[in-house]
PDB file of N, CA and C in Angstrom:
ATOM      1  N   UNK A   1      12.752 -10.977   8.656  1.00  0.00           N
ATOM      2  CA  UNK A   1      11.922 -10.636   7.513  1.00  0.00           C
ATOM      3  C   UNK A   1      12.849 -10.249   6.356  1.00  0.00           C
ATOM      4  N   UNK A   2      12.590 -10.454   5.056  1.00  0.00           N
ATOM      5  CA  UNK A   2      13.418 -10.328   3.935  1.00  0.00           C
ATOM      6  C   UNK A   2      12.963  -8.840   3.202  1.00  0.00           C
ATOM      7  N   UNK A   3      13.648  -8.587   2.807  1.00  0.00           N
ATOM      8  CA  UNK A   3      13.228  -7.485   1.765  1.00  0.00           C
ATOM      9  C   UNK A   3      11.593  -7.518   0.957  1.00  0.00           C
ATOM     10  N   UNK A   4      11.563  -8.855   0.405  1.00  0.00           N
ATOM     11  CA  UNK A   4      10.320  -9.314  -0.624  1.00  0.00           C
ATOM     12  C   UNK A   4       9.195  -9.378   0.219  1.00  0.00           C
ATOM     13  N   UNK A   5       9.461 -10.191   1.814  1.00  0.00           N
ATOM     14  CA  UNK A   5       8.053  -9.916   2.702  1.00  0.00           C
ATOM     15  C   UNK A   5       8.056  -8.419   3.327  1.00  0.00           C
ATOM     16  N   UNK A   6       8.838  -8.006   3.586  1.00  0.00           N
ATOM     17  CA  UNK A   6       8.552  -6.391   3.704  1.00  0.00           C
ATOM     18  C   UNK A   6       7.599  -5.629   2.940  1.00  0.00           C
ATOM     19  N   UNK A   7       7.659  -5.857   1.772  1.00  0.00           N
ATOM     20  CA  UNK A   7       7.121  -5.099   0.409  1.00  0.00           C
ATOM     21  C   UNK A   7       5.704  -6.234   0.313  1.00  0.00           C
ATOM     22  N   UNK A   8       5.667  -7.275   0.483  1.00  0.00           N
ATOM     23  CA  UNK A   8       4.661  -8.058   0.224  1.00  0.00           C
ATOM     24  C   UNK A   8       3.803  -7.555   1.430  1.00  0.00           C
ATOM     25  N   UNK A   9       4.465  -7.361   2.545  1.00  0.00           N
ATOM     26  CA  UNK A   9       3.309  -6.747   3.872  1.00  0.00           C
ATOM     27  C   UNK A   9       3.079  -5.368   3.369  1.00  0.00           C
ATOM     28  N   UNK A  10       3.593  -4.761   2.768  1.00  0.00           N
ATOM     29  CA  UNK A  10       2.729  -2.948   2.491  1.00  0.00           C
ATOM     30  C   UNK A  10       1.502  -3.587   1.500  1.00  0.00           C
ATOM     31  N   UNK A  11       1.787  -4.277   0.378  1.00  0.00           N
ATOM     32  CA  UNK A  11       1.024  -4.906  -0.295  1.00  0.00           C
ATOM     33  C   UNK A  11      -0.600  -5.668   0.247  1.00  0.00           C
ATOM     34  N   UNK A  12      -0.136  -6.017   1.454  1.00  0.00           N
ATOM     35  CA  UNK A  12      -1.134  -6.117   1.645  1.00  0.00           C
ATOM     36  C   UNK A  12      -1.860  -5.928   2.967  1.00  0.00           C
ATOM     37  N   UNK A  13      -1.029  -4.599   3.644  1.00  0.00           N
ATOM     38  CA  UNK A  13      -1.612  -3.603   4.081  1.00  0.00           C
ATOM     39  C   UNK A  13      -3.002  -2.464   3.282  1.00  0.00           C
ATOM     40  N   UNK A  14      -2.168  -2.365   2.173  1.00  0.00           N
ATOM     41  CA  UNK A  14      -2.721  -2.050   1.285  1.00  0.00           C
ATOM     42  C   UNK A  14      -4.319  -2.436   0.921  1.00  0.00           C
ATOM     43  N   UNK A  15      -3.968  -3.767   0.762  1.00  0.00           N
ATOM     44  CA  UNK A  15      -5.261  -4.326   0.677  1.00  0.00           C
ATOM     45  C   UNK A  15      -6.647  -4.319   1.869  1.00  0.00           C
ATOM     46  N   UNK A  16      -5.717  -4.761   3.134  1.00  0.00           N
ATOM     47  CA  UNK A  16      -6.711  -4.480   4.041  1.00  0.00           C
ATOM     48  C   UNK A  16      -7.522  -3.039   3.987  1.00  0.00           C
ATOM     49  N   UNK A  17      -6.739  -2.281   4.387  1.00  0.00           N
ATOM     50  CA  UNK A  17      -6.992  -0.784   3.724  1.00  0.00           C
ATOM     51  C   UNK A  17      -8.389  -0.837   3.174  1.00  0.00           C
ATOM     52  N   UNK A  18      -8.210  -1.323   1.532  1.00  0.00           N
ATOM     53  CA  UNK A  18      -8.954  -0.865   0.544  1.00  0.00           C
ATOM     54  C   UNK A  18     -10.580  -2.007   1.001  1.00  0.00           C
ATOM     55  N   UNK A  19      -9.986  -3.044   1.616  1.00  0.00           N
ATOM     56  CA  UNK A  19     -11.104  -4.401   2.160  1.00  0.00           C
ATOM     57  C   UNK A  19     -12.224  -2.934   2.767  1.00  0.00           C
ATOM     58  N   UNK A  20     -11.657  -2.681   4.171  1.00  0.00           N
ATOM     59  CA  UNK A  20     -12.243  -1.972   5.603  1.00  0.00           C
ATOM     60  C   UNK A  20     -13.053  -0.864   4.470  1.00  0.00           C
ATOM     61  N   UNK A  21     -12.317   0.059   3.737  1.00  0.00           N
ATOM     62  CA  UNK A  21     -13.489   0.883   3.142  1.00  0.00           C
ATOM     63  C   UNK A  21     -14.502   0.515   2.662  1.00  0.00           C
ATOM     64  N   UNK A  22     -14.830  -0.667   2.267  1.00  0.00           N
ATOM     65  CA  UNK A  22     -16.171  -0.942   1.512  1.00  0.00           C
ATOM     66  C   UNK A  22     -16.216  -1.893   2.146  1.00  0.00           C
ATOM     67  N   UNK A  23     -16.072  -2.383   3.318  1.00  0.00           N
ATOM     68  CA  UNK A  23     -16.999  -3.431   3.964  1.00  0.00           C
ATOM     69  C   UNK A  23     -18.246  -2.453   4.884  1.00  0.00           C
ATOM     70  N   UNK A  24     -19.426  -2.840   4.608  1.00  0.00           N
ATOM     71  CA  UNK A  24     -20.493  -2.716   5.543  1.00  0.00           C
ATOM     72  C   UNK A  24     -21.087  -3.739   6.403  1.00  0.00           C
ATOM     73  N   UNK A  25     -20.246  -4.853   6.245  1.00  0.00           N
ATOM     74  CA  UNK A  25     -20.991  -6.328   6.931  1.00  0.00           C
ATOM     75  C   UNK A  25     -20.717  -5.663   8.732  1.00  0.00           C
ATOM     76  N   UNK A  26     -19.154  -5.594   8.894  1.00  0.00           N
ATOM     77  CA  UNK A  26     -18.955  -5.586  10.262  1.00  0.00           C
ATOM     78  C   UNK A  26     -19.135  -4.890  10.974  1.00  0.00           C
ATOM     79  N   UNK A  27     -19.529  -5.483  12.384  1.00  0.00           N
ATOM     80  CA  UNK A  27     -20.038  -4.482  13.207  1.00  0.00           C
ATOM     81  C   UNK A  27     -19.043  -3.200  13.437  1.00  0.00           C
ATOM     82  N   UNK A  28     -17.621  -3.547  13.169  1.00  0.00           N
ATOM     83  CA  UNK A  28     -16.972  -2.188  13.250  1.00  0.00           C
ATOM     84  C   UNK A  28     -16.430  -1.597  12.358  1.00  0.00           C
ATOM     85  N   UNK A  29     -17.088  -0.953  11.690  1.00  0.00           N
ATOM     86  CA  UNK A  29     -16.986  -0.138  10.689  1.00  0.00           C
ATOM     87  C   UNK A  29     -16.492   0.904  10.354  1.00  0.00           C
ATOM     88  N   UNK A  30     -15.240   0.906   9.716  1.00  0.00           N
ATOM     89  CA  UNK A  30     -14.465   2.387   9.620  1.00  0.00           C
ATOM     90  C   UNK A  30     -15.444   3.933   9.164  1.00  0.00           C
ATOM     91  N   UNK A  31     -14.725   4.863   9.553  1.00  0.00           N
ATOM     92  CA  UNK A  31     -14.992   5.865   9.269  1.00  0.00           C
ATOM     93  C   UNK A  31     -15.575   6.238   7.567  1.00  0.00           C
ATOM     94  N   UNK A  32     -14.999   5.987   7.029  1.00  0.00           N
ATOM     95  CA  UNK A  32     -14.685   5.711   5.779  1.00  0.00           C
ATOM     96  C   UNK A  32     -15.583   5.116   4.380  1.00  0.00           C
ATOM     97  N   UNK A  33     -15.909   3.644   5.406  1.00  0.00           N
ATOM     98  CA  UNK A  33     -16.959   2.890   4.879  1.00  0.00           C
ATOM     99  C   UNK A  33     -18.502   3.227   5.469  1.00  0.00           C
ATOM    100  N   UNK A  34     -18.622   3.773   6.449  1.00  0.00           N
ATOM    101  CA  UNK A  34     -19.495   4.443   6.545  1.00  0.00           C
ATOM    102  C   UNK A  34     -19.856   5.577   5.794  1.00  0.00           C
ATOM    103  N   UNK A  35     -19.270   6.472   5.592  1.00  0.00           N
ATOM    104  CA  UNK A  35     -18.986   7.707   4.783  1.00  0.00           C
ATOM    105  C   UNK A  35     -19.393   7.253   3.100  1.00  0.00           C
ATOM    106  N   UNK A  36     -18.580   6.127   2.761  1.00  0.00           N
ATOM    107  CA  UNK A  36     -19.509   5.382   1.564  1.00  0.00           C
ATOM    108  C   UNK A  36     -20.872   4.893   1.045  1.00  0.00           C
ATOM    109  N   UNK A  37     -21.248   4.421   2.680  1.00  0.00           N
ATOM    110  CA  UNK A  37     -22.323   3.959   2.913  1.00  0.00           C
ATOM    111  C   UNK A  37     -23.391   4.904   2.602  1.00  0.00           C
ATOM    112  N   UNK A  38     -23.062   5.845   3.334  1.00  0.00           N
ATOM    113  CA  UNK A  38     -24.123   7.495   3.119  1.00  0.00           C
ATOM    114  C   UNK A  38     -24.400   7.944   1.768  1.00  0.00           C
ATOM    115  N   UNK A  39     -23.283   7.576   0.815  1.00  0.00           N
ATOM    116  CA  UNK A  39     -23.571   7.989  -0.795  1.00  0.00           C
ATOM    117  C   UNK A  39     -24.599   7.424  -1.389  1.00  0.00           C
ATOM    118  N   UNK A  40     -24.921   5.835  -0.787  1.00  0.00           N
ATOM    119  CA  UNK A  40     -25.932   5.219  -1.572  1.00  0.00           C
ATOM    120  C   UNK A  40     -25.702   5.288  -3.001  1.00  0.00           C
ATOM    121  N   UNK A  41     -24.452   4.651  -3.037  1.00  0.00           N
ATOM    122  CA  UNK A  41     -24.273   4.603  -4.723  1.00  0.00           C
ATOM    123  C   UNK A  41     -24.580   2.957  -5.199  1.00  0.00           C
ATOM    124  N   UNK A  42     -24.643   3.100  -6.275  1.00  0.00           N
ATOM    125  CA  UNK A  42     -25.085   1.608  -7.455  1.00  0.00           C
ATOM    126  C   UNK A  42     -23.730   0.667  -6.746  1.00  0.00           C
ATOM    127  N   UNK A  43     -24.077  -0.681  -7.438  1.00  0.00           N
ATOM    128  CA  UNK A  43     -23.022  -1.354  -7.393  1.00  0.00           C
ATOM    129  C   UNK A  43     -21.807  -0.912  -8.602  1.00  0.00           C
ATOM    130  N   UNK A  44     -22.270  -0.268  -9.836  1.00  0.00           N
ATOM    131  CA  UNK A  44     -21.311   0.221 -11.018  1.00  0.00           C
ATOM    132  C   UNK A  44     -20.580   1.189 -10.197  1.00  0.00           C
ATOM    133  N   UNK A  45     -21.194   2.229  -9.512  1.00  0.00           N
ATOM    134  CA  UNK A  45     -20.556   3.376  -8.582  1.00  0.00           C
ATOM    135  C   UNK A  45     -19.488   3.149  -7.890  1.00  0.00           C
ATOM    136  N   UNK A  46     -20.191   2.287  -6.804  1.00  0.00           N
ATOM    137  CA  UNK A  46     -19.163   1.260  -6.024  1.00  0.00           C
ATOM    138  C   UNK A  46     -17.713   0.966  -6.324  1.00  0.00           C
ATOM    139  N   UNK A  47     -17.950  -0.014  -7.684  1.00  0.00           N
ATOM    140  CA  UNK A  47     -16.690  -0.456  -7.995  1.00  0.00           C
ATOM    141  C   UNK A  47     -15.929   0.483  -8.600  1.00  0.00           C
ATOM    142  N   UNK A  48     -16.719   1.271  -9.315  1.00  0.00           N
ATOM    143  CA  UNK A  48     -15.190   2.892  -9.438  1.00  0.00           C
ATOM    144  C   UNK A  48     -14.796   3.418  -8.476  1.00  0.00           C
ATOM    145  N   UNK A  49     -15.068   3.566  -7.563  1.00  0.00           N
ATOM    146  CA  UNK A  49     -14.897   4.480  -6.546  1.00  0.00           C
ATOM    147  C   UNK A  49     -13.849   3.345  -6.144  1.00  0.00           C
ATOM    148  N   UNK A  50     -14.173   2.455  -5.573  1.00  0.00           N
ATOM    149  CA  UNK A  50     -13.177   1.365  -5.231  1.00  0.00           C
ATOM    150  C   UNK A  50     -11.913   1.226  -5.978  1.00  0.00           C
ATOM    151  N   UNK A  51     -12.031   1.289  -7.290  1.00  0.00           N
ATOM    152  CA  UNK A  51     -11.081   0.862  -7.865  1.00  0.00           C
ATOM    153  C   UNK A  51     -10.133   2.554  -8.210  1.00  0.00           C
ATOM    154  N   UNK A  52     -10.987   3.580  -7.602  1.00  0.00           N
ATOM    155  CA  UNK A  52     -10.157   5.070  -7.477  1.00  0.00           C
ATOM    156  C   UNK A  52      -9.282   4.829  -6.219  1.00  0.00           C
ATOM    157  N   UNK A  53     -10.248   3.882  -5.159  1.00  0.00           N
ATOM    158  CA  UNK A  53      -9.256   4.127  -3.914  1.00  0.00           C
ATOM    159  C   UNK A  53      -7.563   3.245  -4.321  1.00  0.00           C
ATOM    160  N   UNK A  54      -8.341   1.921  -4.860  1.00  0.00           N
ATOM    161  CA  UNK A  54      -7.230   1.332  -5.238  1.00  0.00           C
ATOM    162  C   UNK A  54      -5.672   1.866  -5.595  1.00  0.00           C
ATOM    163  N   UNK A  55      -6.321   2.408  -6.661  1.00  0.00           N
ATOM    164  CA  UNK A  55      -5.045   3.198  -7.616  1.00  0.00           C
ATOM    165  C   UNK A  55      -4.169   3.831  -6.609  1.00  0.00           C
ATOM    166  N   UNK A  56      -5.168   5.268  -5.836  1.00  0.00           N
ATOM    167  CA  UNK A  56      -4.578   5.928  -5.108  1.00  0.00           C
ATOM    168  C   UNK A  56      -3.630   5.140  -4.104  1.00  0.00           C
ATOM    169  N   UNK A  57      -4.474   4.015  -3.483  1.00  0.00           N
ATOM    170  CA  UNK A  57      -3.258   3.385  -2.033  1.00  0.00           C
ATOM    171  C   UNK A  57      -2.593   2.928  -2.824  1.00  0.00           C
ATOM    172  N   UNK A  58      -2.290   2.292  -3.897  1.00  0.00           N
ATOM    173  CA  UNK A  58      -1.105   1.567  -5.278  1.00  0.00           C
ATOM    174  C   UNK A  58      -0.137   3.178  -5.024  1.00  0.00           C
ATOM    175  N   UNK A  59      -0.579   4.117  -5.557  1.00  0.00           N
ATOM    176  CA  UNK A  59       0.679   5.092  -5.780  1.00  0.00           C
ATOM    177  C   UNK A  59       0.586   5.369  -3.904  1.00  0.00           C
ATOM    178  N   UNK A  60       0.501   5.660  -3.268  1.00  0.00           N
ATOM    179  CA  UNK A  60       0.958   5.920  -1.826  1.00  0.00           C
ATOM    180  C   UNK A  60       1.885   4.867  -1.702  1.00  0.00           C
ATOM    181  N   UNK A  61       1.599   3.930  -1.374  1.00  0.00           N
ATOM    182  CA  UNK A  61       2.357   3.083  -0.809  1.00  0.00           C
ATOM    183  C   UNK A  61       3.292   2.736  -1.866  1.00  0.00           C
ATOM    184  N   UNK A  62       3.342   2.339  -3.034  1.00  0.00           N
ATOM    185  CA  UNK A  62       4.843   2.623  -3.805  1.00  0.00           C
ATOM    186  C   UNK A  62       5.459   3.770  -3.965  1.00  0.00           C
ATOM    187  N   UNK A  63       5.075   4.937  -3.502  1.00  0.00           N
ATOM    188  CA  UNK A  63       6.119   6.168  -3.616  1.00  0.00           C
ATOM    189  C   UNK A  63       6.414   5.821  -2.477  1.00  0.00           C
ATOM    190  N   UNK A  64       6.075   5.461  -0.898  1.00  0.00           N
ATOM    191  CA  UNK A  64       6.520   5.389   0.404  1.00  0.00           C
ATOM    192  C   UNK A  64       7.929   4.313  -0.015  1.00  0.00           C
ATOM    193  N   UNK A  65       7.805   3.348  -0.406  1.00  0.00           N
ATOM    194  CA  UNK A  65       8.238   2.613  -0.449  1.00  0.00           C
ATOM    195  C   UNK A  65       9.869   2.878  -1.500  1.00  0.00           C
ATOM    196  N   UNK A  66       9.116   3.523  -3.054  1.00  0.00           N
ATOM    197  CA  UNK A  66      10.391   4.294  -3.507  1.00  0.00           C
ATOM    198  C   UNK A  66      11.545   5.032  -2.734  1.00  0.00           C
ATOM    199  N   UNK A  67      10.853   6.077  -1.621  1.00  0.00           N
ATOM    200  CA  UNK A  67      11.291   6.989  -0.873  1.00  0.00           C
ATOM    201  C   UNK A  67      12.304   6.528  -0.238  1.00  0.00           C
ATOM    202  N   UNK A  68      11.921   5.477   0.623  1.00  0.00           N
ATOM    203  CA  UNK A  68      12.478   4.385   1.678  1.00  0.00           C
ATOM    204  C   UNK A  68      14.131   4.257   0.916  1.00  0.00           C
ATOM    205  N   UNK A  69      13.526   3.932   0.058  1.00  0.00           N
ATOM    206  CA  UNK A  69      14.460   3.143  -0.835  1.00  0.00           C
ATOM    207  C   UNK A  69      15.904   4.054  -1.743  1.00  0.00           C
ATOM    208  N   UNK A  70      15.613   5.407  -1.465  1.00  0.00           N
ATOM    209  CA  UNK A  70      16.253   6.046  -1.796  1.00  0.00           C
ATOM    210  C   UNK A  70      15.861   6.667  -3.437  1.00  0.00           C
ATOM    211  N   UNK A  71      14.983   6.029  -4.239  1.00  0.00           N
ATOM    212  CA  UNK A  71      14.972   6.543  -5.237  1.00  0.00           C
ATOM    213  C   UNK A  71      13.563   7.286  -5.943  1.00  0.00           C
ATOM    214  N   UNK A  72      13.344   7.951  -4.411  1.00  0.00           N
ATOM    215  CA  UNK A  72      12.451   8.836  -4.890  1.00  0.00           C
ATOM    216  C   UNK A  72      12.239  10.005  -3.549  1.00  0.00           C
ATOM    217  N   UNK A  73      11.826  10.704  -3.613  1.00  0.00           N
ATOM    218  CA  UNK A  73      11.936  11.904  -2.061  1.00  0.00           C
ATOM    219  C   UNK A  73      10.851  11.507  -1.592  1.00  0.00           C
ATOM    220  N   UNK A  74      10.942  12.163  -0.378  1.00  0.00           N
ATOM    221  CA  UNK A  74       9.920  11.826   0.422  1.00  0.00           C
ATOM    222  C   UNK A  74       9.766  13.749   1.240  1.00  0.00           C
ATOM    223  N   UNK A  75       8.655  14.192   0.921  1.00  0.00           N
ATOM    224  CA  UNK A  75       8.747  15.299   1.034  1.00  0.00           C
ATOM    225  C   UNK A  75       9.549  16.278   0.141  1.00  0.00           C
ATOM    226  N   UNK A  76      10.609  17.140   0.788  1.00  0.00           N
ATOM    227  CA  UNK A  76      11.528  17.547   0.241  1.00  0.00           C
ATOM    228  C   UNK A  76      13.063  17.264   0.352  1.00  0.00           C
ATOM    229  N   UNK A  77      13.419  16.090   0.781  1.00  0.00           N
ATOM    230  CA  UNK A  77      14.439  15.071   1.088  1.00  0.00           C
ATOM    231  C   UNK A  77      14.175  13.631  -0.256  1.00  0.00           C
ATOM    232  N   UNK A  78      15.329  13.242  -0.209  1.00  0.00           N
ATOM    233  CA  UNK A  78      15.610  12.093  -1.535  1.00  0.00           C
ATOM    234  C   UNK A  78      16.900  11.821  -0.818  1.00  0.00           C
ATOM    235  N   UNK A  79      16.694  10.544  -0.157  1.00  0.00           N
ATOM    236  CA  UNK A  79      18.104   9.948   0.781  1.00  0.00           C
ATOM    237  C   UNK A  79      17.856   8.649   0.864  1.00  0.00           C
ATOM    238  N   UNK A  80      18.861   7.719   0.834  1.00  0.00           N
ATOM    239  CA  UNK A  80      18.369   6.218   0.843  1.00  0.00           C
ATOM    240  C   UNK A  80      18.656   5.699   2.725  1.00  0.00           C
ATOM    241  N   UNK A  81      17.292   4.922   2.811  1.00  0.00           N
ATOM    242  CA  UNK A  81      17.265   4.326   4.398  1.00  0.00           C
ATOM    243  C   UNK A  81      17.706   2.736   4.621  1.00  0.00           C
ATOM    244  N   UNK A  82      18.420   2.773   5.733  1.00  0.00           N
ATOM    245  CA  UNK A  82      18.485   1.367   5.729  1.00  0.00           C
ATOM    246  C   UNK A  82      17.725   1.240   7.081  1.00  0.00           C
ATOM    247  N   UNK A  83      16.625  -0.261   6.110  1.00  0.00           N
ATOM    248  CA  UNK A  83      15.809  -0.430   7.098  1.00  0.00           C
ATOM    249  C   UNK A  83      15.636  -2.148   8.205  1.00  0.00           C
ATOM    250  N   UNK A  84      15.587  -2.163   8.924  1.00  0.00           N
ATOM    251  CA  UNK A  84      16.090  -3.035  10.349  1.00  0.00           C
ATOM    252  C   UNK A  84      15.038  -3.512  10.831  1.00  0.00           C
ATOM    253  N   UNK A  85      14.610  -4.629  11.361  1.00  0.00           N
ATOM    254  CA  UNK A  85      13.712  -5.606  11.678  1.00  0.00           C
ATOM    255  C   UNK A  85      13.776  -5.405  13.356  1.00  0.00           C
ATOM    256  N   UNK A  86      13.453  -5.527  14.493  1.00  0.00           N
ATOM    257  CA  UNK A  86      13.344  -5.830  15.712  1.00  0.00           C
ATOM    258  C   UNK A  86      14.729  -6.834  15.950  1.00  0.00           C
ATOM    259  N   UNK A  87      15.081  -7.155  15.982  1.00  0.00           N
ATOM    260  CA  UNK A  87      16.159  -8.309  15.725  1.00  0.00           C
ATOM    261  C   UNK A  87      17.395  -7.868  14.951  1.00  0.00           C
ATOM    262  N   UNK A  88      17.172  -6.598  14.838  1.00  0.00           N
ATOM    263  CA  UNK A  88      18.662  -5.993  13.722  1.00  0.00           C
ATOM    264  C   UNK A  88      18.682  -6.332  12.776  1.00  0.00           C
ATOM    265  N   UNK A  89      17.954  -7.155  11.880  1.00  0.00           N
ATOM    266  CA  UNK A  89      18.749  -7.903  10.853  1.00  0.00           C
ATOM    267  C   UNK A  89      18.599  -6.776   9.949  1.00  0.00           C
ATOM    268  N   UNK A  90      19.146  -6.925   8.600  1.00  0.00           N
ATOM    269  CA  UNK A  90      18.794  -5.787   7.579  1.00  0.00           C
ATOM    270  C   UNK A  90      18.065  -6.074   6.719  1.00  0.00           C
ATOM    271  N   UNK A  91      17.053  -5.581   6.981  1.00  0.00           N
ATOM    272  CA  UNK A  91      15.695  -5.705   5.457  1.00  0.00           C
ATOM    273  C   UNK A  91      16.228  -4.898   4.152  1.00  0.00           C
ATOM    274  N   UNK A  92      16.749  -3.899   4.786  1.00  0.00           N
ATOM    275  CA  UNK A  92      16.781  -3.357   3.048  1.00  0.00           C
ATOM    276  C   UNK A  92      18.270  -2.350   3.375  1.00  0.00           C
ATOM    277  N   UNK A  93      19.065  -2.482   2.166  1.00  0.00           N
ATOM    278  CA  UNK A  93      20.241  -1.262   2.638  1.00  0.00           C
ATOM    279  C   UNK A  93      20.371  -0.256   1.362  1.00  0.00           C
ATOM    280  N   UNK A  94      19.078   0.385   1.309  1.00  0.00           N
ATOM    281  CA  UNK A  94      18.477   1.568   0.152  1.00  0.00           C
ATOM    282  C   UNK A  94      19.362   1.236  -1.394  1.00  0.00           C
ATOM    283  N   UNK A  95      19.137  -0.155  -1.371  1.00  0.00           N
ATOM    284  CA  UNK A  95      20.599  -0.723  -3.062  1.00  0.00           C
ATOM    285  C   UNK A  95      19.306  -0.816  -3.773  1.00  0.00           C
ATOM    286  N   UNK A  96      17.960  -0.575  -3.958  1.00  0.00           N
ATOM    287  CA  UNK A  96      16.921  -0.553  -4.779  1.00  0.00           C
ATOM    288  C   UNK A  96      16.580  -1.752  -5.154  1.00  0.00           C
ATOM    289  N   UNK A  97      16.500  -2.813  -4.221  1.00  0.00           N
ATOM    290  CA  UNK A  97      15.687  -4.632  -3.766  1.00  0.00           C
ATOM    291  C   UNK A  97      14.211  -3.581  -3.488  1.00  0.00           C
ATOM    292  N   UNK A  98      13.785  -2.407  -2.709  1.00  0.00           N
ATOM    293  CA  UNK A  98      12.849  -2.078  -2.765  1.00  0.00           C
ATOM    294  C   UNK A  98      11.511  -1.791  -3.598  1.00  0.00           C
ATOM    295  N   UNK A  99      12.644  -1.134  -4.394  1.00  0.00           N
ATOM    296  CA  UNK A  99      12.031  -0.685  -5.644  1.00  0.00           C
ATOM    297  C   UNK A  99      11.523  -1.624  -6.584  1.00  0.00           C
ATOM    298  N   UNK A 100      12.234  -2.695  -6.467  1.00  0.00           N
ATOM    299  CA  UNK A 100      12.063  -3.666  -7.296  1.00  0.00           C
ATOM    300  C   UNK A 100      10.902  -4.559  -7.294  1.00  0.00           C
ATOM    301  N   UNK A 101      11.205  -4.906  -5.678  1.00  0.00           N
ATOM    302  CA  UNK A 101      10.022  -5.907  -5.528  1.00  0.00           C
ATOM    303  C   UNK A 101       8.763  -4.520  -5.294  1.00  0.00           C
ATOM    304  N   UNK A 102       8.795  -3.927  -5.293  1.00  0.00           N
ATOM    305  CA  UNK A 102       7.792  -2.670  -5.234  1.00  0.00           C
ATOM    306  C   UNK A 102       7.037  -2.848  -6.616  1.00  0.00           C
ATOM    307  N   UNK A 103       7.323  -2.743  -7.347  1.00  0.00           N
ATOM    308  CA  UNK A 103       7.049  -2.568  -8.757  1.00  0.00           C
ATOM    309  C   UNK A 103       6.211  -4.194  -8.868  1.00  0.00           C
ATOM    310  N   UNK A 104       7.093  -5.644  -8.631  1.00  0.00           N
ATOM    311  CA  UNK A 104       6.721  -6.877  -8.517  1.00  0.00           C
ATOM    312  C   UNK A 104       5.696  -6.912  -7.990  1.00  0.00           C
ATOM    313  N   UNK A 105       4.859  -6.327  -6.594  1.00  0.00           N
ATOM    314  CA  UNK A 105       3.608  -6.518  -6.181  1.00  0.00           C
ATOM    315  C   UNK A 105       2.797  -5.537  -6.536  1.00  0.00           C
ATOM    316  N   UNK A 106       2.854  -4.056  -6.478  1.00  0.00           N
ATOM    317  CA  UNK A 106       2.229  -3.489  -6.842  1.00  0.00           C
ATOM    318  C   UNK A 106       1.706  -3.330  -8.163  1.00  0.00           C
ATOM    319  N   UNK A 107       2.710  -3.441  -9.581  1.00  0.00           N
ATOM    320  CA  UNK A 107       2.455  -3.032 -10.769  1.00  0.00           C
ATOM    321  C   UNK A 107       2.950  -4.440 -11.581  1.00  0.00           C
ATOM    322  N   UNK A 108       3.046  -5.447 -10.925  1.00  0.00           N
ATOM    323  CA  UNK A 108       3.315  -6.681 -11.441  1.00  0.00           C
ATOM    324  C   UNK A 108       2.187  -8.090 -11.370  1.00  0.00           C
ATOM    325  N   UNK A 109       1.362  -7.264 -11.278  1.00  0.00           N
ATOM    326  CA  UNK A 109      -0.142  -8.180 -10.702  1.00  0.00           C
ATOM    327  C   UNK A 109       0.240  -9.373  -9.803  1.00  0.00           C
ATOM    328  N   UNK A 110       1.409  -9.118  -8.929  1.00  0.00           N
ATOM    329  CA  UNK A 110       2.001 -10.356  -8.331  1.00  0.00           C
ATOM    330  C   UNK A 110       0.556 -10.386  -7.173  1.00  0.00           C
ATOM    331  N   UNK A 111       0.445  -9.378  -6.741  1.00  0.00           N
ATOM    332  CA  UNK A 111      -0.636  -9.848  -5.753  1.00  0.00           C
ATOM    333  C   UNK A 111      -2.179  -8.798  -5.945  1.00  0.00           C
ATOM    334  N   UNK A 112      -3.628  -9.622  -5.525  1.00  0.00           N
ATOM    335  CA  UNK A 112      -4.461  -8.522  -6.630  1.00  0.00           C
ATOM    336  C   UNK A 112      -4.627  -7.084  -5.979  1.00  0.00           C
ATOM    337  N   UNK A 113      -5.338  -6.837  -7.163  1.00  0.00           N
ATOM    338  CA  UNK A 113      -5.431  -5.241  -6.736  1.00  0.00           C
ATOM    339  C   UNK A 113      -6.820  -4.925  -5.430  1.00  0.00           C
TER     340      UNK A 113
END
């Protein structure tokens, strides 16, 4: 795995994420989207709320990802990780390829919100 699909899979982890909260079709239904369900809000409601969760998993997962990367803390630590695939190879060696393509999917409309 490369650095860019690393960051492209939080991306759209991300997304699944934000999918599962507002799906009510499937029979298995997160916690979450149920919990939505109970508000009985408009469809206008809906899509703010949605587009609040959005934002929020956008900044989670790019500060995780900053962190990783060395150029941002994570807690009360700020240290750069080098991070390793099953196979050893090196996905990332905290030189800020993270950050970068971080910014590219998340705040680069590379992939949607």
């Amino acid at each position: 795995m490369t650095t860019k699909e690393f960051v492209k899979n939080f991306c759209q982890e991300k997304q699944s994420i934000l999918n599962s909260c507002f799906d009510n079709q499937s029979e298995y239904k997160t916690l979450v989207s149920t919990k939505i369900e109970e508000l009985s809000l408009n469809k206008i409601q809906t899509e703010k709320l949605k587009e609040i969760f959005s934002d929020l998993l956008t900044d989670t997962f790019y500060s995780i990802l900053h962190g990783l990367d060395g150029s941002a803390s994570i807690g009360n630590s700020q240290e750069s990780f080098k991070i390793f695939d099953e196979d050893d190879n090196l996905i990332s060696d905290g030189s800020g390829d993270l950050e970068g393509f971080a910014y590219e999917y998340f705040h680069g409309n590379k992939f949607p919100k």
